[in-house]
C-alpha atoms as a PDB file:
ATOM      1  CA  UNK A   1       0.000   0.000   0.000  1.00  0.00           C
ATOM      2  CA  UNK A   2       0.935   3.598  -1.241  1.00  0.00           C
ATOM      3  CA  UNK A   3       1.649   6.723   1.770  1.00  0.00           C
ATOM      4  CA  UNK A   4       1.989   9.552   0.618  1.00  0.00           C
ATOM      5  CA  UNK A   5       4.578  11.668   1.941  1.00  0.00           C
ATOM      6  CA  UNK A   6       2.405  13.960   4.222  1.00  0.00           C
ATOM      7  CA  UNK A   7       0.571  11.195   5.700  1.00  0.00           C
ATOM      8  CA  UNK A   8       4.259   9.227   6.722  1.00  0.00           C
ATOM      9  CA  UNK A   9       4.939  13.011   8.414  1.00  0.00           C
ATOM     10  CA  UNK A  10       1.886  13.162  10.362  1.00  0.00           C
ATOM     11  CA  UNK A  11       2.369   9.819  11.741  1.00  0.00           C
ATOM     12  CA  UNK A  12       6.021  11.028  12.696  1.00  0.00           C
ATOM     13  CA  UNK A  13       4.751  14.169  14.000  1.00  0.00           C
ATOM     14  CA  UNK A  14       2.154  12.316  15.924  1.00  0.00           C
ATOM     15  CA  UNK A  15       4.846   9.948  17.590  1.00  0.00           C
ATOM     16  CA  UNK A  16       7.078  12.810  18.764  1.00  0.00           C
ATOM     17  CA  UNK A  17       4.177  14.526  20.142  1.00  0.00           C
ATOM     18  CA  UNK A  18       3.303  11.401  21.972  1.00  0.00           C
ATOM     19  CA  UNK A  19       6.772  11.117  23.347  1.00  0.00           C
ATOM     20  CA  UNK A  20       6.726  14.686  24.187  1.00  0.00           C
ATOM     21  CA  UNK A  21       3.623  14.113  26.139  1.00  0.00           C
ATOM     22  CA  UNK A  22       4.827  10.991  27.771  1.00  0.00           C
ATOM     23  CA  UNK A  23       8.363  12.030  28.724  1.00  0.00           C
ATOM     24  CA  UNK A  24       6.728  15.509  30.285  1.00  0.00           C
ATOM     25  CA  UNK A  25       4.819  13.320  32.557  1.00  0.00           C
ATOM     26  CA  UNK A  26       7.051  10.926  33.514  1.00  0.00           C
ATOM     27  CA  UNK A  27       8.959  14.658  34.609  1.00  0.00           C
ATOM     28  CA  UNK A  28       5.840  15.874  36.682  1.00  0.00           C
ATOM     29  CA  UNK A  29       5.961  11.894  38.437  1.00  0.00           C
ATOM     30  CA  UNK A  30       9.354  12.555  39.250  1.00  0.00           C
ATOM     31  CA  UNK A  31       9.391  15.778  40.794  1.00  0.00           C
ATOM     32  CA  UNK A  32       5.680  15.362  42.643  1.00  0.00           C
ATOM     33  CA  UNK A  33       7.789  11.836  44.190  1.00  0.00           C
ATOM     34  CA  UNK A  34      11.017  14.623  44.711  1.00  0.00           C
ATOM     35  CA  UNK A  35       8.357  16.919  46.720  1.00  0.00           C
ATOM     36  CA  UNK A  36       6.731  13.994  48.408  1.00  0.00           C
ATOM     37  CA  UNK A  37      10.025  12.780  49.871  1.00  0.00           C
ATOM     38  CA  UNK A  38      11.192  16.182  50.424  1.00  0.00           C
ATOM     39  CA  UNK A  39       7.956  16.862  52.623  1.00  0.00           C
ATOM     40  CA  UNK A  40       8.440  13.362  54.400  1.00  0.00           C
ATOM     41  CA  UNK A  41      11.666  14.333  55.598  1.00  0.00           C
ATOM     42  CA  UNK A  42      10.840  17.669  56.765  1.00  0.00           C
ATOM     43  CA  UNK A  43       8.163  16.534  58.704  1.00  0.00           C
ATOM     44  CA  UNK A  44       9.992  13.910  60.346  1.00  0.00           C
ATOM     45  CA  UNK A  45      12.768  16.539  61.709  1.00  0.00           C
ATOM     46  CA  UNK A  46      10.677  18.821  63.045  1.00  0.00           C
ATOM     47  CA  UNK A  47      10.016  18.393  67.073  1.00  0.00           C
ATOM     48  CA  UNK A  48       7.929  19.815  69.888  1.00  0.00           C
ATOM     49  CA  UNK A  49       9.945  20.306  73.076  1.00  0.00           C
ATOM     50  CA  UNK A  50       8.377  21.860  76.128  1.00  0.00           C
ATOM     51  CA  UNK A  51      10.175  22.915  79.522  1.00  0.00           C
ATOM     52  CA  UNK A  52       7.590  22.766  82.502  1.00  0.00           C
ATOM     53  CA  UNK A  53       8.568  23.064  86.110  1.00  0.00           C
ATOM     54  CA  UNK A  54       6.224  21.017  87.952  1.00  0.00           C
ATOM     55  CA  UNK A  55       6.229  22.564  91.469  1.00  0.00           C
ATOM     56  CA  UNK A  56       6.827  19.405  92.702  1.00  0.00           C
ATOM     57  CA  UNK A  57       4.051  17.640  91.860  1.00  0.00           C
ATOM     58  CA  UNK A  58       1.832  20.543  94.002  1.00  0.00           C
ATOM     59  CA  UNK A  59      -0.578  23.036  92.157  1.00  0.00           C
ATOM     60  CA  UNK A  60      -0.883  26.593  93.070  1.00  0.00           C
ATOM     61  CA  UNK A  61      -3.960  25.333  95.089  1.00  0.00           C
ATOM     62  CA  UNK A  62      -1.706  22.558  96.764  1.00  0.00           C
ATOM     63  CA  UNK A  63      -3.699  19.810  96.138  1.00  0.00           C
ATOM     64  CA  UNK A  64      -1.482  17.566  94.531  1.00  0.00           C
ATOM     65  CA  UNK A  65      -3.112  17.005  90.963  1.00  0.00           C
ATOM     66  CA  UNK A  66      -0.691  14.835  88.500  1.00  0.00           C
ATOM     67  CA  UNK A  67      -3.726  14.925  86.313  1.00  0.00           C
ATOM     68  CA  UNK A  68      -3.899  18.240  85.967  1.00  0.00           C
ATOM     69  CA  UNK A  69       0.086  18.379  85.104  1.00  0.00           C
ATOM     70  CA  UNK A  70      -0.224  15.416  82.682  1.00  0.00           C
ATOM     71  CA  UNK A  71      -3.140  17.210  80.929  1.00  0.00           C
ATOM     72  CA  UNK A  72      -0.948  20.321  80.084  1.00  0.00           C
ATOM     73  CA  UNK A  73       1.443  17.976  78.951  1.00  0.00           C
ATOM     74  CA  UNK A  74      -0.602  15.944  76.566  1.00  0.00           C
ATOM     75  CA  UNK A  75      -2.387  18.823  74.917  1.00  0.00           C
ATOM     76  CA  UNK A  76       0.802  20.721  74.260  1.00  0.00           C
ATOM     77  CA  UNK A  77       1.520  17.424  72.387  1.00  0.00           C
ATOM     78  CA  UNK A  78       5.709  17.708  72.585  1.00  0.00           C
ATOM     79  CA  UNK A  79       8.038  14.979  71.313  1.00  0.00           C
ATOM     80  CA  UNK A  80      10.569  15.835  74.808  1.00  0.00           C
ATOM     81  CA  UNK A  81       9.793  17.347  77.765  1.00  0.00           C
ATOM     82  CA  UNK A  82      12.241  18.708  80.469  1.00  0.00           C
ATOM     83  CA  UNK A  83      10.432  18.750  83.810  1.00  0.00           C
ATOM     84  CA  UNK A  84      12.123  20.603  86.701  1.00  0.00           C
ATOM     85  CA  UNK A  85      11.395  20.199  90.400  1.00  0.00           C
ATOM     86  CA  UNK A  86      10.764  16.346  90.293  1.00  0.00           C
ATOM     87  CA  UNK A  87      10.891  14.661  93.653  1.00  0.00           C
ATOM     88  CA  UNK A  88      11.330  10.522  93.674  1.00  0.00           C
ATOM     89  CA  UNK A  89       9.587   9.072  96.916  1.00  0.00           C
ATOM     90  CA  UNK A  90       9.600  12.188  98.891  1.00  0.00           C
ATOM     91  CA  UNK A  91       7.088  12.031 101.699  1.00  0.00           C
ATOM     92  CA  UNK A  92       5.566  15.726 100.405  1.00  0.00           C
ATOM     93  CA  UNK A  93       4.922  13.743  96.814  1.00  0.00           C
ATOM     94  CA  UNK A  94       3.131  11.049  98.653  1.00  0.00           C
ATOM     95  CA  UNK A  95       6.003   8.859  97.857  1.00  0.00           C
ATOM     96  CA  UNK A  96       5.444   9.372  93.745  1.00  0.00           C
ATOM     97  CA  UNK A  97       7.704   8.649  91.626  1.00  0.00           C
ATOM     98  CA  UNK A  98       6.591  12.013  89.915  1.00  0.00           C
ATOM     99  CA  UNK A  99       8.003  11.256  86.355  1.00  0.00           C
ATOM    100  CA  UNK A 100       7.187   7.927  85.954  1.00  0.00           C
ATOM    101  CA  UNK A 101       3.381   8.473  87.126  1.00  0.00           C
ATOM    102  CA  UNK A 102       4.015  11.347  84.219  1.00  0.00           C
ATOM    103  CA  UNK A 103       5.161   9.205  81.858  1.00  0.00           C
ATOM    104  CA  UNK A 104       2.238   6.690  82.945  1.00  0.00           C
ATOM    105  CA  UNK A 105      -0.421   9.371  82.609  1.00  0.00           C
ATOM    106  CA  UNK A 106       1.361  11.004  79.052  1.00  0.00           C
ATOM    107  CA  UNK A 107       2.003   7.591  77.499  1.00  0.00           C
ATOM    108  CA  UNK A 108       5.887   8.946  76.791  1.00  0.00           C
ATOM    109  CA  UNK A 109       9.061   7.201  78.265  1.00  0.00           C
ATOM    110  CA  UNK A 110      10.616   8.510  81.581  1.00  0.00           C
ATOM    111  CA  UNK A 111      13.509   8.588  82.373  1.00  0.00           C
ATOM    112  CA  UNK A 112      14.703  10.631  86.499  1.00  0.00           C
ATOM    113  CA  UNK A 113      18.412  12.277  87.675  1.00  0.00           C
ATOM    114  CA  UNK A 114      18.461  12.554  91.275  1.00  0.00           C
ATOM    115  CA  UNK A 115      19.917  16.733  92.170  1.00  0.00           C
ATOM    116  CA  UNK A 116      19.645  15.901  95.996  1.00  0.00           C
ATOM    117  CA  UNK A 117      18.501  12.907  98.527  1.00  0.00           C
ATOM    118  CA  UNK A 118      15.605  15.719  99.875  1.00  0.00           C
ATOM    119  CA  UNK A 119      12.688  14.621 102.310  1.00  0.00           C
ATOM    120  CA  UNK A 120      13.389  10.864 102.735  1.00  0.00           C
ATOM    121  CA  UNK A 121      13.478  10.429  99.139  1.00  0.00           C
ATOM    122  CA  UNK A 122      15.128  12.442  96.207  1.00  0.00           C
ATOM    123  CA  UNK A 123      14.970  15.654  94.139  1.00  0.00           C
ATOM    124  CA  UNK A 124      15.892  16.125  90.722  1.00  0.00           C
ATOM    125  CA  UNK A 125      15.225  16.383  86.874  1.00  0.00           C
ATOM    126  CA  UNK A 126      12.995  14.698  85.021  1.00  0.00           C
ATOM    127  CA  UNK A 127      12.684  13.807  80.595  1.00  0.00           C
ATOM    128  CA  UNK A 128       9.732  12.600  79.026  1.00  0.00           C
ATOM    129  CA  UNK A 129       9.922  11.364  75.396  1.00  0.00           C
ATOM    130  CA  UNK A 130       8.087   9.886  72.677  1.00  0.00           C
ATOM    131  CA  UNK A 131      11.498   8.735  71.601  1.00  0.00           C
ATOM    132  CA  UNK A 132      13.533   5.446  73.503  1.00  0.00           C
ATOM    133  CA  UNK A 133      16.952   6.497  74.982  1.00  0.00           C
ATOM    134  CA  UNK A 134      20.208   5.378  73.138  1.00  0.00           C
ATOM    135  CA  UNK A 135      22.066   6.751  76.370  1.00  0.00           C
ATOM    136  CA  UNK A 136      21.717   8.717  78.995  1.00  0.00           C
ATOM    137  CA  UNK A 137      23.343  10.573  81.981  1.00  0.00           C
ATOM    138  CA  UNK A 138      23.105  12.961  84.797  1.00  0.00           C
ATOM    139  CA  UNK A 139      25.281  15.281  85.280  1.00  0.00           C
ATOM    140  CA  UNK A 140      25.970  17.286  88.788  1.00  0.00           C
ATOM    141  CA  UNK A 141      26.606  20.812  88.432  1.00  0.00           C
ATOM    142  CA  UNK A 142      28.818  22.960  90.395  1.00  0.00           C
ATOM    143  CA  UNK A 143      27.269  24.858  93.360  1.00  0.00           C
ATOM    144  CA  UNK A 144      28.184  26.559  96.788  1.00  0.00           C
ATOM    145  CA  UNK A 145      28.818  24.308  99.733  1.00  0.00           C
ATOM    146  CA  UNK A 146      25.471  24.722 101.943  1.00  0.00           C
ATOM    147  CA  UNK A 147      23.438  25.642  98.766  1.00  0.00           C
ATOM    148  CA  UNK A 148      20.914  23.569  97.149  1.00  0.00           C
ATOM    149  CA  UNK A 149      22.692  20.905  94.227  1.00  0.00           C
ATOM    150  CA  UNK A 150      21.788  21.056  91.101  1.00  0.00           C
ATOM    151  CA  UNK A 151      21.920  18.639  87.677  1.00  0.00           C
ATOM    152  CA  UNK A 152      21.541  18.776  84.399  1.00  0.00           C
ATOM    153  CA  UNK A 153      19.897  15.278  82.629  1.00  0.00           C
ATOM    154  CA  UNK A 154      20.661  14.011  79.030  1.00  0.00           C
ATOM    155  CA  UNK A 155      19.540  11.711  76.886  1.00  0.00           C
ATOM    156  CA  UNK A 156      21.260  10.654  73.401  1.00  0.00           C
ATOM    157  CA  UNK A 157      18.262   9.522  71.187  1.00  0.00           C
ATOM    158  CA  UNK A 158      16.770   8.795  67.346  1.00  0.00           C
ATOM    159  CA  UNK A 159      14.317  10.641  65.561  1.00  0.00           C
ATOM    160  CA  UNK A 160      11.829   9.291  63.010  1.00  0.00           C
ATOM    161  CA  UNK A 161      14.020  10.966  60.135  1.00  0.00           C
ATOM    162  CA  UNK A 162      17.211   9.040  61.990  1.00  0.00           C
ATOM    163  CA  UNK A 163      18.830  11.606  63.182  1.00  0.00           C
ATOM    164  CA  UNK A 164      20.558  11.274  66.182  1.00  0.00           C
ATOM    165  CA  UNK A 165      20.354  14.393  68.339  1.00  0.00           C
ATOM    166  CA  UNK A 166      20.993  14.993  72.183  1.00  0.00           C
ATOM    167  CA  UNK A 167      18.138  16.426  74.732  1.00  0.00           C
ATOM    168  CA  UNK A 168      19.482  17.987  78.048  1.00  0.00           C
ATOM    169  CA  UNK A 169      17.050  19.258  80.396  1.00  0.00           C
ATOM    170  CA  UNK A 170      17.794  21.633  83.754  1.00  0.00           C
ATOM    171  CA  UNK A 171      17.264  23.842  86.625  1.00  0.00           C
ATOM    172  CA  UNK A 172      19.711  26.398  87.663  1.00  0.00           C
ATOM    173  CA  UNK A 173      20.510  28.013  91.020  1.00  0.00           C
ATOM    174  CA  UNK A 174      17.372  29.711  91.897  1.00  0.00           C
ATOM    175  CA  UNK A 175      19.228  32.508  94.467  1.00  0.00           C
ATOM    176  CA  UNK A 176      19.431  36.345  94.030  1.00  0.00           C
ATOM    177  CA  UNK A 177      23.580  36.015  93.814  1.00  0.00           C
ATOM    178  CA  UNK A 178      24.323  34.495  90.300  1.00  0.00           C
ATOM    179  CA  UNK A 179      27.689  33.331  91.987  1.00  0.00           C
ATOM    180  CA  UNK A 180      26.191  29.494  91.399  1.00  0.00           C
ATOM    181  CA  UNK A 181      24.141  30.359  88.400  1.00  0.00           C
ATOM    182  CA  UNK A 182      27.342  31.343  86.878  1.00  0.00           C
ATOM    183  CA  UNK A 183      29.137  28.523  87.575  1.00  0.00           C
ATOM    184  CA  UNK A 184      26.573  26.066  86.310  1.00  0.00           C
ATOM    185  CA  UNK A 185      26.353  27.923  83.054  1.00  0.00           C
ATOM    186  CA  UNK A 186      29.862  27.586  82.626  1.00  0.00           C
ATOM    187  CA  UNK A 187      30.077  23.972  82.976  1.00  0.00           C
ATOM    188  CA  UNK A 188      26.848  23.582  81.212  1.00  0.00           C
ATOM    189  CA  UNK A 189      29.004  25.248  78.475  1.00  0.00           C
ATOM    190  CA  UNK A 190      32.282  22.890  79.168  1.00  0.00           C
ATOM    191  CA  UNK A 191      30.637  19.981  79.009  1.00  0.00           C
ATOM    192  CA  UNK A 192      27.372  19.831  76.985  1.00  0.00           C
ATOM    193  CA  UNK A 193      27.922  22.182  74.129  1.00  0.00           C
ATOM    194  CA  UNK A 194      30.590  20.432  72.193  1.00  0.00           C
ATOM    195  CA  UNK A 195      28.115  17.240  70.588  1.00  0.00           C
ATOM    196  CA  UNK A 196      29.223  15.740  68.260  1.00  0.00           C
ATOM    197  CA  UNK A 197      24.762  15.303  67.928  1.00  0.00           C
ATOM    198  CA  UNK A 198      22.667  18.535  67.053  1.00  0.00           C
ATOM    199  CA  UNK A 199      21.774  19.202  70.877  1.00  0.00           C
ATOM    200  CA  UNK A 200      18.627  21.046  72.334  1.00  0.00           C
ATOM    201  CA  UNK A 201      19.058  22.641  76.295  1.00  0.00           C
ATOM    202  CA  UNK A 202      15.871  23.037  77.799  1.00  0.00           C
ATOM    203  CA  UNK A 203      14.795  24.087  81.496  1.00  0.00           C
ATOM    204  CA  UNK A 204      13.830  26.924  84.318  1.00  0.00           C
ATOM    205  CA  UNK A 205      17.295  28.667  84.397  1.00  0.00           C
ATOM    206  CA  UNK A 206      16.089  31.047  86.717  1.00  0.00           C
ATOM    207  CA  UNK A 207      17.598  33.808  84.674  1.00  0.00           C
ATOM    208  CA  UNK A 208      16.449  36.833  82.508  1.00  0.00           C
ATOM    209  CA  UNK A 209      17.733  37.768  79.569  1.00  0.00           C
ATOM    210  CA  UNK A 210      20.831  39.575  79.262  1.00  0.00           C
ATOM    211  CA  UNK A 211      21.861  38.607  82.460  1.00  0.00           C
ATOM    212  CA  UNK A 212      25.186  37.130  82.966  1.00  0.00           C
ATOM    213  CA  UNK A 213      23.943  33.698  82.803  1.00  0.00           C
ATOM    214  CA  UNK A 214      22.554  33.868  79.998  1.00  0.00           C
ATOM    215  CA  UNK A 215      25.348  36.306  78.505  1.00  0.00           C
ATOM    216  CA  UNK A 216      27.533  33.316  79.127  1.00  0.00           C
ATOM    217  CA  UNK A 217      25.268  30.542  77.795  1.00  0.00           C
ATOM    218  CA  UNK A 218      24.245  32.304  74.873  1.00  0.00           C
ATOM    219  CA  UNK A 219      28.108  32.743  74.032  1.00  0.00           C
ATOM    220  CA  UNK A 220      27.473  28.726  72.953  1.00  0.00           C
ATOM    221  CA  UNK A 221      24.257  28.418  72.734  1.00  0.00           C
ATOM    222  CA  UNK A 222      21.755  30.020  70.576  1.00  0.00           C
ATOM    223  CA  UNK A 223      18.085  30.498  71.768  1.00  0.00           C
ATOM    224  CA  UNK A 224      14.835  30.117  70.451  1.00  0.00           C
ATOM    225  CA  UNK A 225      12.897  32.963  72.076  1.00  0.00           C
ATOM    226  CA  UNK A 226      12.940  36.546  70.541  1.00  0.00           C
ATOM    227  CA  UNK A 227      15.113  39.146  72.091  1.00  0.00           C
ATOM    228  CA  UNK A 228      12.990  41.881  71.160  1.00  0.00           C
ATOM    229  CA  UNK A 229      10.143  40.235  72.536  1.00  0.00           C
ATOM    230  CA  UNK A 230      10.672  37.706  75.746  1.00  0.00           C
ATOM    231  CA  UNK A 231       7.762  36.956  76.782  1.00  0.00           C
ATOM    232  CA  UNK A 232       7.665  35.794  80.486  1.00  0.00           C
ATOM    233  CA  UNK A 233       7.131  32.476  81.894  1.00  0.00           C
ATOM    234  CA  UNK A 234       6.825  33.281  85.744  1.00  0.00           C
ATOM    235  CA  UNK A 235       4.837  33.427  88.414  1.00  0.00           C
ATOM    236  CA  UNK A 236       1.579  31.645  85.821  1.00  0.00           C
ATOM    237  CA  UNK A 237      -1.396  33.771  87.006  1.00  0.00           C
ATOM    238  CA  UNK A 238       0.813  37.183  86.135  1.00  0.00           C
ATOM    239  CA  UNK A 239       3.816  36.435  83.924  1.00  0.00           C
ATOM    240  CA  UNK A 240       6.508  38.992  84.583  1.00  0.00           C
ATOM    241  CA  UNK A 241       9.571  37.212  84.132  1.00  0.00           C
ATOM    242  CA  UNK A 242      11.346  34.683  81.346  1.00  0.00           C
ATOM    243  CA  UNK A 243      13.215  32.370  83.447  1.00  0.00           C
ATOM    244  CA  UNK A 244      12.447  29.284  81.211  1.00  0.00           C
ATOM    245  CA  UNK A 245      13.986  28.216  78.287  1.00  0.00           C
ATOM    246  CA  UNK A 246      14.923  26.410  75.001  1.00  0.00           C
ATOM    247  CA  UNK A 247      18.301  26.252  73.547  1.00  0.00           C
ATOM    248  CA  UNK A 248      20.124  24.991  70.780  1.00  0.00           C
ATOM    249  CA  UNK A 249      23.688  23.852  69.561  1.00  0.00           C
ATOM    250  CA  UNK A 250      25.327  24.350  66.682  1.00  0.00           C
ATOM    251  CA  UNK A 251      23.360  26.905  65.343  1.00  0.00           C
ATOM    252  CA  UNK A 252      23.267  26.651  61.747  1.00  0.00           C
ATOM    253  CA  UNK A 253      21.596  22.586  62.260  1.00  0.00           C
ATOM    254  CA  UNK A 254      17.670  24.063  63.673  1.00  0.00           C
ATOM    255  CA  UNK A 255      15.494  26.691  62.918  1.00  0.00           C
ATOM    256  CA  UNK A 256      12.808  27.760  65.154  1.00  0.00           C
ATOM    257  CA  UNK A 257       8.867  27.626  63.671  1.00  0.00           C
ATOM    258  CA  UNK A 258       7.275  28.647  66.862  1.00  0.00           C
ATOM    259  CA  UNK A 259       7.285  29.291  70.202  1.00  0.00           C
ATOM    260  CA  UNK A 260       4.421  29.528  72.790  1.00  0.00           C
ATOM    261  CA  UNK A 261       3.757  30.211  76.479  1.00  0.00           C
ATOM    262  CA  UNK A 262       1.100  27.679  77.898  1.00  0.00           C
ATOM    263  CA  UNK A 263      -0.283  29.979  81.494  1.00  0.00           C
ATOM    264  CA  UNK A 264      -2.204  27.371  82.947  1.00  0.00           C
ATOM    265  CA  UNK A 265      -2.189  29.125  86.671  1.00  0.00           C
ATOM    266  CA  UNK A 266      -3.351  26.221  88.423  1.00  0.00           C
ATOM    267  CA  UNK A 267      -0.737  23.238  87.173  1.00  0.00           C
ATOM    268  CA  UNK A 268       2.259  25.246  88.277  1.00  0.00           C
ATOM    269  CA  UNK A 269       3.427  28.098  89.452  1.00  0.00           C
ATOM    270  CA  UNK A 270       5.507  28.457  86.212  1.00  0.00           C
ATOM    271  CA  UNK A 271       3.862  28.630  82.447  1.00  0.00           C
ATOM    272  CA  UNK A 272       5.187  25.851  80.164  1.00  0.00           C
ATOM    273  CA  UNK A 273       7.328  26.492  77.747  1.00  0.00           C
ATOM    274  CA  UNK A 274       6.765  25.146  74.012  1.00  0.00           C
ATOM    275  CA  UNK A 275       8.945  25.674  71.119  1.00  0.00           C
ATOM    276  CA  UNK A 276       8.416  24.038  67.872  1.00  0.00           C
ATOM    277  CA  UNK A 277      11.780  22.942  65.754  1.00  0.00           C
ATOM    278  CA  UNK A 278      13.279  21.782  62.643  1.00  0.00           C
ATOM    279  CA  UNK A 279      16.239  20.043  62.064  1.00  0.00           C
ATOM    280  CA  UNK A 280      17.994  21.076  59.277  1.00  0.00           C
ATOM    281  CA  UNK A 281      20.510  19.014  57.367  1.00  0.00           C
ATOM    282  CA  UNK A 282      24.438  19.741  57.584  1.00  0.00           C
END
């Protein structure tokens, strides 16, 4: 059978156009999976951490309410939590094991560091996490002889995206002299800010901003709340102070999304403190 010559060119045409069409959408597939993947990952490094300190397990009303703490907790919704003023067995908790009835109550994994032995039992800081431990420790911090102790309590972990990044939770020197806050930011600095993990320091640091604590932290960490605008975190029923914190090291590895100040005034006599961050790759 006969083509002509403008019929063999429209079937030519016709084939390239096809392959046009086919190879352009087999470009869209490609870059939609790209974006898909892309958006995976981001999602999976980016983490809620929240600082709370717990007043012991007390409200403000003194009635003891772990309830009340754990509901905070689990509608804040954070991947870690640094809790501060944790007593273990004291006879004022009712001999709790505050951060394990926490963990109980928040379905995350507990994990306590003991500060002091304090009212036949112990005193310390405690981590919650959605995350299982690779390693921990508890580190004792410097502090005046006939002063209260103080720790600082790590944990080496994995997030979803497989990261491996280090959580340290605190609670400075609470006295009007910085003499011990000082010190304790100094060896915070000495001895947690060198990871060889992306590393998050989170906690009541009883210190304001551009004090010399912080001065001195800040001069290795970098952190997440805006120095033009700090909004407090203490006393909860009339915020006038930001003495609670999240930090971060090295600084180029996170970026903040948000931050946001949870005043429930009868859970604690502090307001929780929830920032929102993303790892970002090296």
């Amino acid at each position: 059978m006969y083509l002509s010559h403008a019929t063999t060119h429209k079937s030519k045409s016709h084939r390239m156009n096809t392959n046009r069409f086919i190879l352009i959408i087999a470009c869209i597939t490609v870059f939609t999976n790209c974006l898909r993947s892309q958006t995976k990952t981001d999602s999976a490094k980016i983490i809620k951490v929240l600082s709370f300190n717990i007043l012991h397990g007390a409200t403000t009303k003194g009635d003891f309410n772990l309830d009340l703490i754990a509901k905070v907790i689990t509608e804040a919704n954070p991947d870690f939590v640094a809790l501060q003023e944790v007593d273990y067995k004291t006879n004022r908790a009712k001999k709790y094991d505050l951060v394990t009835e926490l963990g109980w109550r928040t379905k995350m994994a507990p994990l306590y560091g003991r500060a002091m032995y304090f009212d036949s039992g112990e005193y310390g800081e405690g981590i919650l996490s959605k995350h299982t431990f690779l390693s921990s420790r508890n580190i004792a911090l410097p502090y005046t002889s006939g002063d209260e102790p103080r720790a600082a309590l790590e944990i080496t972990t994995v997030l979803p995206s497989m990261d491996t990044i280090v959580f340290i939770g605190t609670h400075l020197d609470h006295l009007k002299l910085e003499t011990n806050r000082i010190m304790q930011a100094k060896h915070i600095n000495k001895v947690l800010s060198s990871h060889r993990y992306p590393s998050i320091l989170t906690g009541d640091l009883n210190a304001e901003p551009n004090s010399e604590t912080m001065n001195i932290l800040e001069s290795s960490w970098t952190p997440a709340y805006d120095k033009e605008n700090p909004k407090p975190t203490y006393p909860s029923d009339h915020p006038t102070k930001k003495i609670d914190y999240v930090m971060f090291y090295p600084k180029h590895r996170w970026k903040v999304l948000k931050t946001e100040i949870i005043q429930d005034t009868i859970a604690s006599d502090h307001c929780a403190y929830l920032v929102t961050l993303q790892l970002l790759d090296e």
